[in-house]
C-alpha atoms as a PDB file:
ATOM      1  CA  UNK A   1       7.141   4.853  39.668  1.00  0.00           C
ATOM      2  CA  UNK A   2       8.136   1.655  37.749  1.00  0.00           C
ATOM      3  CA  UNK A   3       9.462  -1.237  39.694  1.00  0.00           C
ATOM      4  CA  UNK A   4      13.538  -1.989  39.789  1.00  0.00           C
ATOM      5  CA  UNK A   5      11.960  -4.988  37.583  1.00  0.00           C
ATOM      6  CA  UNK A   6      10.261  -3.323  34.935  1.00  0.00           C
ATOM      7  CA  UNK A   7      13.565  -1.521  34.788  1.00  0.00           C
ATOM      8  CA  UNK A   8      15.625  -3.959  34.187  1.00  0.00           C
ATOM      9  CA  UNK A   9      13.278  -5.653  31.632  1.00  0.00           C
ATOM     10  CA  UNK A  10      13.438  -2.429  29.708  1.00  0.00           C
ATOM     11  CA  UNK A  11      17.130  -2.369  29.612  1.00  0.00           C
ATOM     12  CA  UNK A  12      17.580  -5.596  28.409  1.00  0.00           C
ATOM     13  CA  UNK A  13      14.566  -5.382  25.741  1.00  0.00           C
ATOM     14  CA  UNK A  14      16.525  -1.972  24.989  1.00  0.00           C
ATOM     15  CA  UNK A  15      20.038  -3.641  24.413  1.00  0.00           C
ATOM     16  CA  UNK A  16      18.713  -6.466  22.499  1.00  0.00           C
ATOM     17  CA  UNK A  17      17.479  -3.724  20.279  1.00  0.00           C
ATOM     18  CA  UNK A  18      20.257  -2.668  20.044  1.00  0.00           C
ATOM     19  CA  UNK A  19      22.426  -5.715  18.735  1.00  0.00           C
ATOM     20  CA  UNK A  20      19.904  -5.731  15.928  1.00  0.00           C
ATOM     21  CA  UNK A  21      19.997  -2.779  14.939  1.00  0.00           C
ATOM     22  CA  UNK A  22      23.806  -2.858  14.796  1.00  0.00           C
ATOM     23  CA  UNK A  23      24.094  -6.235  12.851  1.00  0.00           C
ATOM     24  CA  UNK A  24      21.918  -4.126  10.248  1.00  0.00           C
ATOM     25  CA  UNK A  25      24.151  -1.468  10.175  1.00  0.00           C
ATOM     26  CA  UNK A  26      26.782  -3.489   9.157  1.00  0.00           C
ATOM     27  CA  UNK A  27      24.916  -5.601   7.066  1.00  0.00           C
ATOM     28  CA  UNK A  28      23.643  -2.412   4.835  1.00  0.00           C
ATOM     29  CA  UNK A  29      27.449  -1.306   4.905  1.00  0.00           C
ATOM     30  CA  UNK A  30      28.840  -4.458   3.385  1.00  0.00           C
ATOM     31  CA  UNK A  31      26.199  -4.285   0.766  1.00  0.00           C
ATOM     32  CA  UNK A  32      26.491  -0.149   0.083  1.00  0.00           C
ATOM     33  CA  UNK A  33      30.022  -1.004  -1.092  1.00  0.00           C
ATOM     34  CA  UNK A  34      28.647  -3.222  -3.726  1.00  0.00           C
ATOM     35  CA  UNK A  35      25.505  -1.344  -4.619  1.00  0.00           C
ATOM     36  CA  UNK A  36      27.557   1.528  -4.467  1.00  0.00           C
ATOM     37  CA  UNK A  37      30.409   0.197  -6.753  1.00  0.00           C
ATOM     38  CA  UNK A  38      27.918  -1.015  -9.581  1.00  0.00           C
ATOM     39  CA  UNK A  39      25.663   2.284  -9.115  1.00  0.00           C
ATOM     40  CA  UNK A  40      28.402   4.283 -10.234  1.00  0.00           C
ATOM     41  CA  UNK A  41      30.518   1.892 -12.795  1.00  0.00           C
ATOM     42  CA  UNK A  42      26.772   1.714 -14.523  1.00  0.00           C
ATOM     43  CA  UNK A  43      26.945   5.844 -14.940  1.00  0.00           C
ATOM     44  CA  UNK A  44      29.417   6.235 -17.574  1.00  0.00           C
ATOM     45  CA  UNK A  45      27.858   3.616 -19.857  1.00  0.00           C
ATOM     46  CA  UNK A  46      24.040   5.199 -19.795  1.00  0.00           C
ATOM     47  CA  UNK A  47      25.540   8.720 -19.861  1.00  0.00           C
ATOM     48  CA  UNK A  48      27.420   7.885 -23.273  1.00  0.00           C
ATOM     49  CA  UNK A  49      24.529   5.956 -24.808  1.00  0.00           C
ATOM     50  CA  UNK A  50      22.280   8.998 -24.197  1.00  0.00           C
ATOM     51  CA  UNK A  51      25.119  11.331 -25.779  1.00  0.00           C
ATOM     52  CA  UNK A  52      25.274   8.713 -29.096  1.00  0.00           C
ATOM     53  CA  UNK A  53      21.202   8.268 -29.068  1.00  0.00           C
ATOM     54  CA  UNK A  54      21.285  11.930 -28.868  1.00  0.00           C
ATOM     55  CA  UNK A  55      23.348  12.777 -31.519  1.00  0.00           C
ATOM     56  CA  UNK A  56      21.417  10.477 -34.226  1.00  0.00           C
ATOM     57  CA  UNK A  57      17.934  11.668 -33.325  1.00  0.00           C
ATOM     58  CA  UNK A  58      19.428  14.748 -34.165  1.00  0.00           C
ATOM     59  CA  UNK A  59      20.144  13.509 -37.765  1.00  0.00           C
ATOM     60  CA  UNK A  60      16.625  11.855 -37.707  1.00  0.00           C
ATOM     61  CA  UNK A  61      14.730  14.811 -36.742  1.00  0.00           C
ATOM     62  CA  UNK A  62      16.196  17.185 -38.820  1.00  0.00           C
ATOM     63  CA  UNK A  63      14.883  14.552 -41.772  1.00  0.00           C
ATOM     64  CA  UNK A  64      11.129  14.899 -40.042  1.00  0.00           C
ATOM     65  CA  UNK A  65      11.404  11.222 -39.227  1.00  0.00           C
ATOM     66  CA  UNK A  66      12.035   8.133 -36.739  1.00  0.00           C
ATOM     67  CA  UNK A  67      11.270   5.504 -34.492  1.00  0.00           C
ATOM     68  CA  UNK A  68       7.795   5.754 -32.766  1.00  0.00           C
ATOM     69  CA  UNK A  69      10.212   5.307 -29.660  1.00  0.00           C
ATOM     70  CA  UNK A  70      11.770   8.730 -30.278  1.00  0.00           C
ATOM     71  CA  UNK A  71       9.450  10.802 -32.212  1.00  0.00           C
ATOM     72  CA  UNK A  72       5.978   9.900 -29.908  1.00  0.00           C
ATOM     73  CA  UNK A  73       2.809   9.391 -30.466  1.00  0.00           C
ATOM     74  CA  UNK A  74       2.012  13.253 -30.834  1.00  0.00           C
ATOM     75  CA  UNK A  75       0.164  13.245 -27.518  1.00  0.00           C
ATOM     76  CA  UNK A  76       0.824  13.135 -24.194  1.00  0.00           C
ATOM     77  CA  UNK A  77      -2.498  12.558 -22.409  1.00  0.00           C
ATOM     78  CA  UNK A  78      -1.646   9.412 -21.060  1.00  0.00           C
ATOM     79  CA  UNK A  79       0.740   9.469 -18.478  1.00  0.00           C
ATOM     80  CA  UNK A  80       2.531   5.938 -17.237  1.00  0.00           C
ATOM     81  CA  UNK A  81       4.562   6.861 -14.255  1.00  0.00           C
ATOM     82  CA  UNK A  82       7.466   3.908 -13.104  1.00  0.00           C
ATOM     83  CA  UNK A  83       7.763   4.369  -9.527  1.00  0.00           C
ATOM     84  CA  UNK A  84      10.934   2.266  -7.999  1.00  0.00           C
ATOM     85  CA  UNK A  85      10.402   1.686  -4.144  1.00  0.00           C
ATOM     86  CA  UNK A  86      12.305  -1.174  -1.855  1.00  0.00           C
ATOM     87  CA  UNK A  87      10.371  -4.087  -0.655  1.00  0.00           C
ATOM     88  CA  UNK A  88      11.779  -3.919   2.908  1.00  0.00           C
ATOM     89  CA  UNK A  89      11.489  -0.978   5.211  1.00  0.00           C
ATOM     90  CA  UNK A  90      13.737   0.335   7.884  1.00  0.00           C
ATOM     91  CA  UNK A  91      15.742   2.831   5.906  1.00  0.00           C
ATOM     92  CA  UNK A  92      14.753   5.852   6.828  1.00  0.00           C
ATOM     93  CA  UNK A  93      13.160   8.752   4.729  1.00  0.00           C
ATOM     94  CA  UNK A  94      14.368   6.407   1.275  1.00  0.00           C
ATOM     95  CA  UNK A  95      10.235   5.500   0.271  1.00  0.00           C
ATOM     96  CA  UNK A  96       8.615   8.446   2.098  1.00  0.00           C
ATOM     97  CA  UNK A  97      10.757  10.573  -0.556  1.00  0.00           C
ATOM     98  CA  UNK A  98       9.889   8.695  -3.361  1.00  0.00           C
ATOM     99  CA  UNK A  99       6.134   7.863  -2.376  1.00  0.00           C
ATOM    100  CA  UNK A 100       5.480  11.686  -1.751  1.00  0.00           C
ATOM    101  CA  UNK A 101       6.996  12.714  -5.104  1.00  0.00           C
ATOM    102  CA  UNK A 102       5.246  10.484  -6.874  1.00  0.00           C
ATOM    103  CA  UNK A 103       1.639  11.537  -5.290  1.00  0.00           C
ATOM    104  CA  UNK A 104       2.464  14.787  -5.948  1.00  0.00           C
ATOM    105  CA  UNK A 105       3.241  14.072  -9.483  1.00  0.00           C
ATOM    106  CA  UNK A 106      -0.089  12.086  -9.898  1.00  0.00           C
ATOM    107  CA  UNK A 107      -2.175  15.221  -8.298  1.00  0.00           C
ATOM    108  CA  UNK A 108      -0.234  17.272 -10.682  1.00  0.00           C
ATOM    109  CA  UNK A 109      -1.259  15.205 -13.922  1.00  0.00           C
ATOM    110  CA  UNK A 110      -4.505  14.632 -12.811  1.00  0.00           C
ATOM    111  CA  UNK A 111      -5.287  18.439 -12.115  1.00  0.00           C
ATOM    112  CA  UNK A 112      -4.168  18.979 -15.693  1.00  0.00           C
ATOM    113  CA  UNK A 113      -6.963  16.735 -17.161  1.00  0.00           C
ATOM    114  CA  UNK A 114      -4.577  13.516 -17.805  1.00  0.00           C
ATOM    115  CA  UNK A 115      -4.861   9.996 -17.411  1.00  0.00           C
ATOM    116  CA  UNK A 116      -2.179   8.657 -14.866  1.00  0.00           C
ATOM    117  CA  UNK A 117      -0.878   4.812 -14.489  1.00  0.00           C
ATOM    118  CA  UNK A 118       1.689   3.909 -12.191  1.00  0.00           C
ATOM    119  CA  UNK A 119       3.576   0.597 -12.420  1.00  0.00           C
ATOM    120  CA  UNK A 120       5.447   0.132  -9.084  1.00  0.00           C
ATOM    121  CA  UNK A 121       8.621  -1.880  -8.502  1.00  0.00           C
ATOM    122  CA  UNK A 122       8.849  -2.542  -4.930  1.00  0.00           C
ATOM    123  CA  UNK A 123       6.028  -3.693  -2.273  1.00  0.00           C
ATOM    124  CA  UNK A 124       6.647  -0.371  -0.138  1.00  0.00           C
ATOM    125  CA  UNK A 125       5.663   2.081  -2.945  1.00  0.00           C
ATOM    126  CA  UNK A 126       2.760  -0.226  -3.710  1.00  0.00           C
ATOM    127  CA  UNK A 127       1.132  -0.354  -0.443  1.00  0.00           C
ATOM    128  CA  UNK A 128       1.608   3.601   0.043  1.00  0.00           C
ATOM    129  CA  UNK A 129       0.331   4.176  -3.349  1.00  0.00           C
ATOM    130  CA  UNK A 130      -2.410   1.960  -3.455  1.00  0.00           C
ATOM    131  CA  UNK A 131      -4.016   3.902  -0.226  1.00  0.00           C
ATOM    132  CA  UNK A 132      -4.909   6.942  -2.592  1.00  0.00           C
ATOM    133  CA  UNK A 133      -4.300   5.765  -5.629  1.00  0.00           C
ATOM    134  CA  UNK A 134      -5.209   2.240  -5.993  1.00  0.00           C
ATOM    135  CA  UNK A 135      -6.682   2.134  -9.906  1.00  0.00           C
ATOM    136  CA  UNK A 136      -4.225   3.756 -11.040  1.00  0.00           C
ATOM    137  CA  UNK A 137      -1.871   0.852 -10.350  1.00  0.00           C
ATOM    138  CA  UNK A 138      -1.830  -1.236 -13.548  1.00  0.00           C
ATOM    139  CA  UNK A 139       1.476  -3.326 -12.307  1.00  0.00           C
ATOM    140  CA  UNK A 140       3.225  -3.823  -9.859  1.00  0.00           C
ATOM    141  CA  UNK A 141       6.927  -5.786  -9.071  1.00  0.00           C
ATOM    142  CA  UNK A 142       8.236  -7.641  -6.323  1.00  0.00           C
ATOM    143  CA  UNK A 143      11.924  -8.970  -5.484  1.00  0.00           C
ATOM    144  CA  UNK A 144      13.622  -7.299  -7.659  1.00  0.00           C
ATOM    145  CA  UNK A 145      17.379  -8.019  -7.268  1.00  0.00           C
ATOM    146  CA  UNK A 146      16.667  -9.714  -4.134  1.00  0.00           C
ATOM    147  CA  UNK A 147      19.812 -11.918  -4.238  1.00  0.00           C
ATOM    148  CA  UNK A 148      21.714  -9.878  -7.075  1.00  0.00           C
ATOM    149  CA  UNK A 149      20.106  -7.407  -8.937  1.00  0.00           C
ATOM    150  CA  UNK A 150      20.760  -8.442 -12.919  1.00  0.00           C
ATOM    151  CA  UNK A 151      20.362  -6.981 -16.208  1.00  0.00           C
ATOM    152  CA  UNK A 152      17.811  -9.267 -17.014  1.00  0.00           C
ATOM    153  CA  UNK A 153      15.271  -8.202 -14.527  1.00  0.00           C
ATOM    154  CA  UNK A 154      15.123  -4.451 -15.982  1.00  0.00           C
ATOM    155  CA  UNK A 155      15.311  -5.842 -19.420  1.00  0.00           C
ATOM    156  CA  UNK A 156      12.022  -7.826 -17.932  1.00  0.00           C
ATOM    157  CA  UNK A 157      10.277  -4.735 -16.936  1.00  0.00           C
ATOM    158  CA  UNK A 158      11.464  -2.816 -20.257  1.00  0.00           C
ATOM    159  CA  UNK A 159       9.842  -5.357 -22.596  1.00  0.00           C
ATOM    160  CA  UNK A 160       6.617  -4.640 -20.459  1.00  0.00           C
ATOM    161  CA  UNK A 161       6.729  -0.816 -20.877  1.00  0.00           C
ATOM    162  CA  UNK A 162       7.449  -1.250 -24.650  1.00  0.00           C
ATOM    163  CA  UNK A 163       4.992  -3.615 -25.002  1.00  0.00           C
ATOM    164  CA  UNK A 164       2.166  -1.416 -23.669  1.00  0.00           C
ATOM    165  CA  UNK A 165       3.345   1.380 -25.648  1.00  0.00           C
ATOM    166  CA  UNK A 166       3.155  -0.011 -29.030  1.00  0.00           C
ATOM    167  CA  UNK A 167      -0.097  -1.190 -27.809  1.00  0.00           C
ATOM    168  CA  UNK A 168      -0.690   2.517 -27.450  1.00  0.00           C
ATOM    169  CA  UNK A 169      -1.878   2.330 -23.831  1.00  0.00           C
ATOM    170  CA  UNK A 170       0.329   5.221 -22.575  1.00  0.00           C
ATOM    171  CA  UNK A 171       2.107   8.445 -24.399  1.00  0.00           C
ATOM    172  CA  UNK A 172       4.782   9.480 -21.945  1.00  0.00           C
ATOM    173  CA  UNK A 173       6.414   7.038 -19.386  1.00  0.00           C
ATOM    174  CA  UNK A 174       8.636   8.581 -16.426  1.00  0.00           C
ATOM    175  CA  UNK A 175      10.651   6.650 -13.832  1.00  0.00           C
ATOM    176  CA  UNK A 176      11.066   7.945 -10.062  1.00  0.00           C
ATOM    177  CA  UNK A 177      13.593   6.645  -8.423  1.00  0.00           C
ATOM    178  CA  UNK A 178      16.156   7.696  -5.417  1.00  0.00           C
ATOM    179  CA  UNK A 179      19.370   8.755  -7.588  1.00  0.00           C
ATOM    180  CA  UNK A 180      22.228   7.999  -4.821  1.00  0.00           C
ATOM    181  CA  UNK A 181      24.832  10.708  -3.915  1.00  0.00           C
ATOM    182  CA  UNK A 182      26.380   9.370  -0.589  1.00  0.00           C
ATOM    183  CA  UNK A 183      25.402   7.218   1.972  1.00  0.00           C
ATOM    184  CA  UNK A 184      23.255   9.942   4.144  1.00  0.00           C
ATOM    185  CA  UNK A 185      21.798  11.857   0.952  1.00  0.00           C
ATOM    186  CA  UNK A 186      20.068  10.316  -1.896  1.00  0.00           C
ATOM    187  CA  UNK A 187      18.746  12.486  -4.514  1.00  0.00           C
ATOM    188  CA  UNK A 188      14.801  12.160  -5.488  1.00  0.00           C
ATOM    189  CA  UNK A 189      14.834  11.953  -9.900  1.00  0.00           C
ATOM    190  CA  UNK A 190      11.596  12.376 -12.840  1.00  0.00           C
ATOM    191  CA  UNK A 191      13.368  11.038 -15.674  1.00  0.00           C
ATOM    192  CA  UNK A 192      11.226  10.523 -19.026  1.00  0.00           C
ATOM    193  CA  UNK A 193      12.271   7.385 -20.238  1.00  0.00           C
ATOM    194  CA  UNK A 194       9.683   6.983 -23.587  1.00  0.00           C
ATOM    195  CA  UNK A 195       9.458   8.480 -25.921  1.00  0.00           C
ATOM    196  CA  UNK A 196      13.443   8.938 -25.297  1.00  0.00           C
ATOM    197  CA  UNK A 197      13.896  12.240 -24.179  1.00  0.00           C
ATOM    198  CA  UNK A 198      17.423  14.139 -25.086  1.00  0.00           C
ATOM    199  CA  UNK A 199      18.611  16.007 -22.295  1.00  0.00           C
ATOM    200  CA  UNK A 200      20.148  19.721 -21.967  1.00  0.00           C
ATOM    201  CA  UNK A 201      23.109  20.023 -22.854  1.00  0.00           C
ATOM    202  CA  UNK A 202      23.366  16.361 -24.726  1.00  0.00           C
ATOM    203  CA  UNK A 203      22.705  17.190 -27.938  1.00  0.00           C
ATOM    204  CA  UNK A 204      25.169  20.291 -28.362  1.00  0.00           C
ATOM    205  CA  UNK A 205      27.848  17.962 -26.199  1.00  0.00           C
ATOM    206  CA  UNK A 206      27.363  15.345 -28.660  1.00  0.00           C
ATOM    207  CA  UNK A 207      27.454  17.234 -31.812  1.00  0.00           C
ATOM    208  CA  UNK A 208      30.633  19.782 -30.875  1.00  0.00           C
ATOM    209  CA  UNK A 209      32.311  17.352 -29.703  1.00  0.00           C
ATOM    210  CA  UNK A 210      34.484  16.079 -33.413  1.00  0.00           C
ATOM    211  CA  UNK A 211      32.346  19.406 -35.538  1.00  0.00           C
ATOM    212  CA  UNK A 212      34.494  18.569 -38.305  1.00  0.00           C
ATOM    213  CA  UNK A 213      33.686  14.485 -38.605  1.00  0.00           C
ATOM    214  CA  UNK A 214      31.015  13.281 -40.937  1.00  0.00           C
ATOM    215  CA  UNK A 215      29.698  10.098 -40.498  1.00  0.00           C
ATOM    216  CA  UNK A 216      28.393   7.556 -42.584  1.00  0.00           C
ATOM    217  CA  UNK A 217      25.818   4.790 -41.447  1.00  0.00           C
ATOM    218  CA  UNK A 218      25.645   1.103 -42.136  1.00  0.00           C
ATOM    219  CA  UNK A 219      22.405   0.425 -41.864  1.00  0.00           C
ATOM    220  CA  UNK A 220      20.316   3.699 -41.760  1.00  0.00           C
ATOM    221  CA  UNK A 221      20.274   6.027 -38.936  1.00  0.00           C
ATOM    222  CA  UNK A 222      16.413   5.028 -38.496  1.00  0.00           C
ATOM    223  CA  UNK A 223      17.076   1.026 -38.627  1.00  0.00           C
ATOM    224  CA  UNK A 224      19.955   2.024 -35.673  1.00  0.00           C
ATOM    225  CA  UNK A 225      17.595   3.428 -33.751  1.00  0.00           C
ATOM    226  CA  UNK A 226      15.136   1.033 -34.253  1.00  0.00           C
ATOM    227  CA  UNK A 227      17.497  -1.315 -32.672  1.00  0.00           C
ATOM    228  CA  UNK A 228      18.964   1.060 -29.745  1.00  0.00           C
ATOM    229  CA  UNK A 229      15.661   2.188 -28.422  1.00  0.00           C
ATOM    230  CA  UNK A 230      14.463  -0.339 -26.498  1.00  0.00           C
ATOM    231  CA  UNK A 231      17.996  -1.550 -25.794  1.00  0.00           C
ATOM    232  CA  UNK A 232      18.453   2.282 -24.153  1.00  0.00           C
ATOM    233  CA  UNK A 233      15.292   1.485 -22.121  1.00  0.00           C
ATOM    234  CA  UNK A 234      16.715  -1.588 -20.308  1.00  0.00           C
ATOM    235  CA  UNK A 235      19.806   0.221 -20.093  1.00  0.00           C
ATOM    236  CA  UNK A 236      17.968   3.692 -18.331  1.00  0.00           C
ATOM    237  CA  UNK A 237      15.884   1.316 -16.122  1.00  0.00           C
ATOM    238  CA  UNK A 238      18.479  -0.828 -15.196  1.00  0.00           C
ATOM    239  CA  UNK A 239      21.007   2.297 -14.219  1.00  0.00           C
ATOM    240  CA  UNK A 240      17.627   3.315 -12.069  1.00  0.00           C
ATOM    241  CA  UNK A 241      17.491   0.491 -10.418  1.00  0.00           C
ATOM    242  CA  UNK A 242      20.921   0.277  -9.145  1.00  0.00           C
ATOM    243  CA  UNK A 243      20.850   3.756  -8.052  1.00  0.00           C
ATOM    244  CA  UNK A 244      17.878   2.869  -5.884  1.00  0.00           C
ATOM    245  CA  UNK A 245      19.561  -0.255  -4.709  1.00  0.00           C
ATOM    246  CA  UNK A 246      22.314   1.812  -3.565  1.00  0.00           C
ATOM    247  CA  UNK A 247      20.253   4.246  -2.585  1.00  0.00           C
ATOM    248  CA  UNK A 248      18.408   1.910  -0.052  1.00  0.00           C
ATOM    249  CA  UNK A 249      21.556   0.639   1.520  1.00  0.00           C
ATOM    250  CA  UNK A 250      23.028   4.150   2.168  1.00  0.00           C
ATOM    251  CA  UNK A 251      19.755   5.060   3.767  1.00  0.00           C
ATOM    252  CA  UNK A 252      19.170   1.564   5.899  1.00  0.00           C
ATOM    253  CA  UNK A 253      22.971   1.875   7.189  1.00  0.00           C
ATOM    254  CA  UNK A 254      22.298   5.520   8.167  1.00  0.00           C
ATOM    255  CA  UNK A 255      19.041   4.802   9.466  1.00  0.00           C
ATOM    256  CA  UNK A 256      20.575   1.984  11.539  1.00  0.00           C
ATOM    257  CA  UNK A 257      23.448   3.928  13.007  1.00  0.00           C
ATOM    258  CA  UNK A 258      20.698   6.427  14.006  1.00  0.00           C
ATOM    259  CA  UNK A 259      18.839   3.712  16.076  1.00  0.00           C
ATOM    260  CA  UNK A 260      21.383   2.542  17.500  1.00  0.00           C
ATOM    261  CA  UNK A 261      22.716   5.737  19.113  1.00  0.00           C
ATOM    262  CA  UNK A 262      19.516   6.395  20.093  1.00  0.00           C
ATOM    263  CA  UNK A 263      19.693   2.758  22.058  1.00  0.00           C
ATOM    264  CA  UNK A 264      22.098   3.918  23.985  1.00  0.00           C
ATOM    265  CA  UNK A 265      20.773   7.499  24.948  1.00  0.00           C
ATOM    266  CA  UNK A 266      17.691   5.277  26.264  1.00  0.00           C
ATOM    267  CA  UNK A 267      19.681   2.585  27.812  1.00  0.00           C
ATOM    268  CA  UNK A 268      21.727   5.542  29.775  1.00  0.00           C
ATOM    269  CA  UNK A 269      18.443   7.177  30.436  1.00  0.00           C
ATOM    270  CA  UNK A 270      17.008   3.636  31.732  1.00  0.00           C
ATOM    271  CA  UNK A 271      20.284   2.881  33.598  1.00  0.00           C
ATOM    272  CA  UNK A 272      20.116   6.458  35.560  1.00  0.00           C
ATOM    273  CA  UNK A 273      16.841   5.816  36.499  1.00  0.00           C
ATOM    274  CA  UNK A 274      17.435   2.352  37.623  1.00  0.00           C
ATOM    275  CA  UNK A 275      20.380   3.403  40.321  1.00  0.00           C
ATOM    276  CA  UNK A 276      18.505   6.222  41.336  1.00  0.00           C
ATOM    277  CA  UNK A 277      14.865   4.233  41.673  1.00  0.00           C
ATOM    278  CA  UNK A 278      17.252   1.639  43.410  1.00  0.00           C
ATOM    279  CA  UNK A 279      18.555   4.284  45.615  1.00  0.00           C
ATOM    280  CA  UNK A 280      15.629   5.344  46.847  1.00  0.00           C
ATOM    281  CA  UNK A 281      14.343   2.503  47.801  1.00  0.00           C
ATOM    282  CA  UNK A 282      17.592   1.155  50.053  1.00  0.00           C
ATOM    283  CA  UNK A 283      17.089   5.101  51.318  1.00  0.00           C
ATOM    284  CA  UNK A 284      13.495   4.030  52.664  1.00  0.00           C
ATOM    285  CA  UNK A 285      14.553   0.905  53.828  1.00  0.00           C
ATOM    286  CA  UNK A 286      17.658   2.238  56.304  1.00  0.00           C
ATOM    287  CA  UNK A 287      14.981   4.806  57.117  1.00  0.00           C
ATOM    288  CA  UNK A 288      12.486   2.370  58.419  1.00  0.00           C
ATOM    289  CA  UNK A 289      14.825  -0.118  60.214  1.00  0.00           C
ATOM    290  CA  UNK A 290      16.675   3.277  61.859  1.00  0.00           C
ATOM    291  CA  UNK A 291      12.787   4.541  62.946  1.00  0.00           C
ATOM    292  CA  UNK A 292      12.350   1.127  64.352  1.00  0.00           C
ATOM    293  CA  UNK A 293      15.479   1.197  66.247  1.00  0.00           C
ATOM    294  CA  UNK A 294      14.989   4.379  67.812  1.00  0.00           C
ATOM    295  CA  UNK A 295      10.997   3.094  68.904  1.00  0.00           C
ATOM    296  CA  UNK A 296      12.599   0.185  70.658  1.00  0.00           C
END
């Protein structure tokens, strides 16, 4: 049986615990709101580029042309998967998630005979990765947004990716990234960001949405694209980016609030045991000096 001391020790270890975990809690809320606020005003704008991308590369394609960026390479044998991970942990299931989909990804490429290379934003998803996986890693980023996360620093990371894909080292680039929903559920997302990719639905939205307006372009539709690929890019990375941000605060607060409930179970566990240890032992003592009254 542990001593009244070691109690007490593990109380107060328990409750100092505790204050940390709650000052993170609020932390992470303060910073959800933000997160939260950009994740979502960002939406609208890389929903409606996607719609107007959509709608001229079905122009191009019905010509049989266009951007490299949009029509491929003709191949997709080389796989470059973008894996976006935070660089501080405590918050929850938000890597796990993202770690496991991306292994399971990798096993999946690899078992159909292609070659896989993960770039990793985020020192979490590197470490996890690079257990397994560790040649496959061919970059890897750290800090991102660590103050405030800017356009700048996915535009960085978008030059990258289009710079190794006119240098034809990949076919097909994907992101993976936490898409947030709510602060206690955060939705796992495969996106294919190169070549760009026109979703269900996008291409029929975009052209019924005026039927009867034709449109003439100043310059060609292919210069346009030319210009609004890579720009798309930045803009498709950046929108992942915040969503993981936001992501990763939603999780960490919710995390947090878990721990710290779970403080206090222990600490009512601990303090139960300490009156009742305590009890005990003032028991044994009346005991003894009531035995040695009664010998006397």
């Amino acid at each position: 049986m542990p001593s009244l001391k070691d109690l007490k020790n593990r109380i107060a270890s328990v409750k100092s615990t505790q204050k940390i975990t709650s000052a993170m809690k609020m932390v992470a809320a303060s910073k959800l709101r933000r997160a939260q606020e950009q994740a979502e005003a960002a939406r609208p704008y890389a929903e409606r580029m996607g719609r107007m991308l959509a709608s001229l590369a079905g122009n191009v394609q019905a010509n049989g042309t266009g951007p490299k960026m949009m029509t491929g390479t003709g191949s997709d044998q080389v796989q470059l998967l973008l894996v976006i991970t935070s660089d501080r942990g405590l918050c929850g299931a938000f890597n796990g998630s993202i770690v496991r989909e991306a292994r399971r990804t990798i096993q999946r490429l690899l078992a159909e005979g292609k070659t896989v290379k993960v770039m990793t934003v985020g020192r979490k998803g590197r470490d996890q990765i690079r257990r397994d996986y560790a040649s496959l890693i061919v970059e890897t980023y750290e800090e991102i947004g660590r103050r405030k996360l800017s356009f700048a620093d996915a535009d960085g990371i978008a030059r990258r990716i289009n710079e190794m894909y006119e240098a034809g080292e990949f076919d097909v680039c994907t992101v993976i990234y936490n898409k947030f929903k709510s602060a206690i559920s955060q939705v796992v997302t495969l996106q294919q960001i190169v070549p760009f990719a026109v979703e269900a639905g996008a291409a029929t939205e975009a052209a019924s949405a005026e039927p009867a307006a034709v449109y003439e372009f100043e310059p060609e539709e292919e210069q346009i694209l030319a210009e609004l690929l890579p720009r798309n890019l930045s803009i498709q990375i950046y929108r992942a980016l915040l969503e993981s941000a936001a992501s990763e605060q939603g999780a960490r607060m919710t995390a947090m609030d878990n721990a710290t409930r779970n403080a206090g179970d222990m600490i009512n566990r601990l303090t139960l045991t300490y009156n009742r240890t305590r009890q005990a032992y003032i028991t044994k003592e009346l005991i003894e000096i009531i035995s040695g009254a009664e010998a006397i």
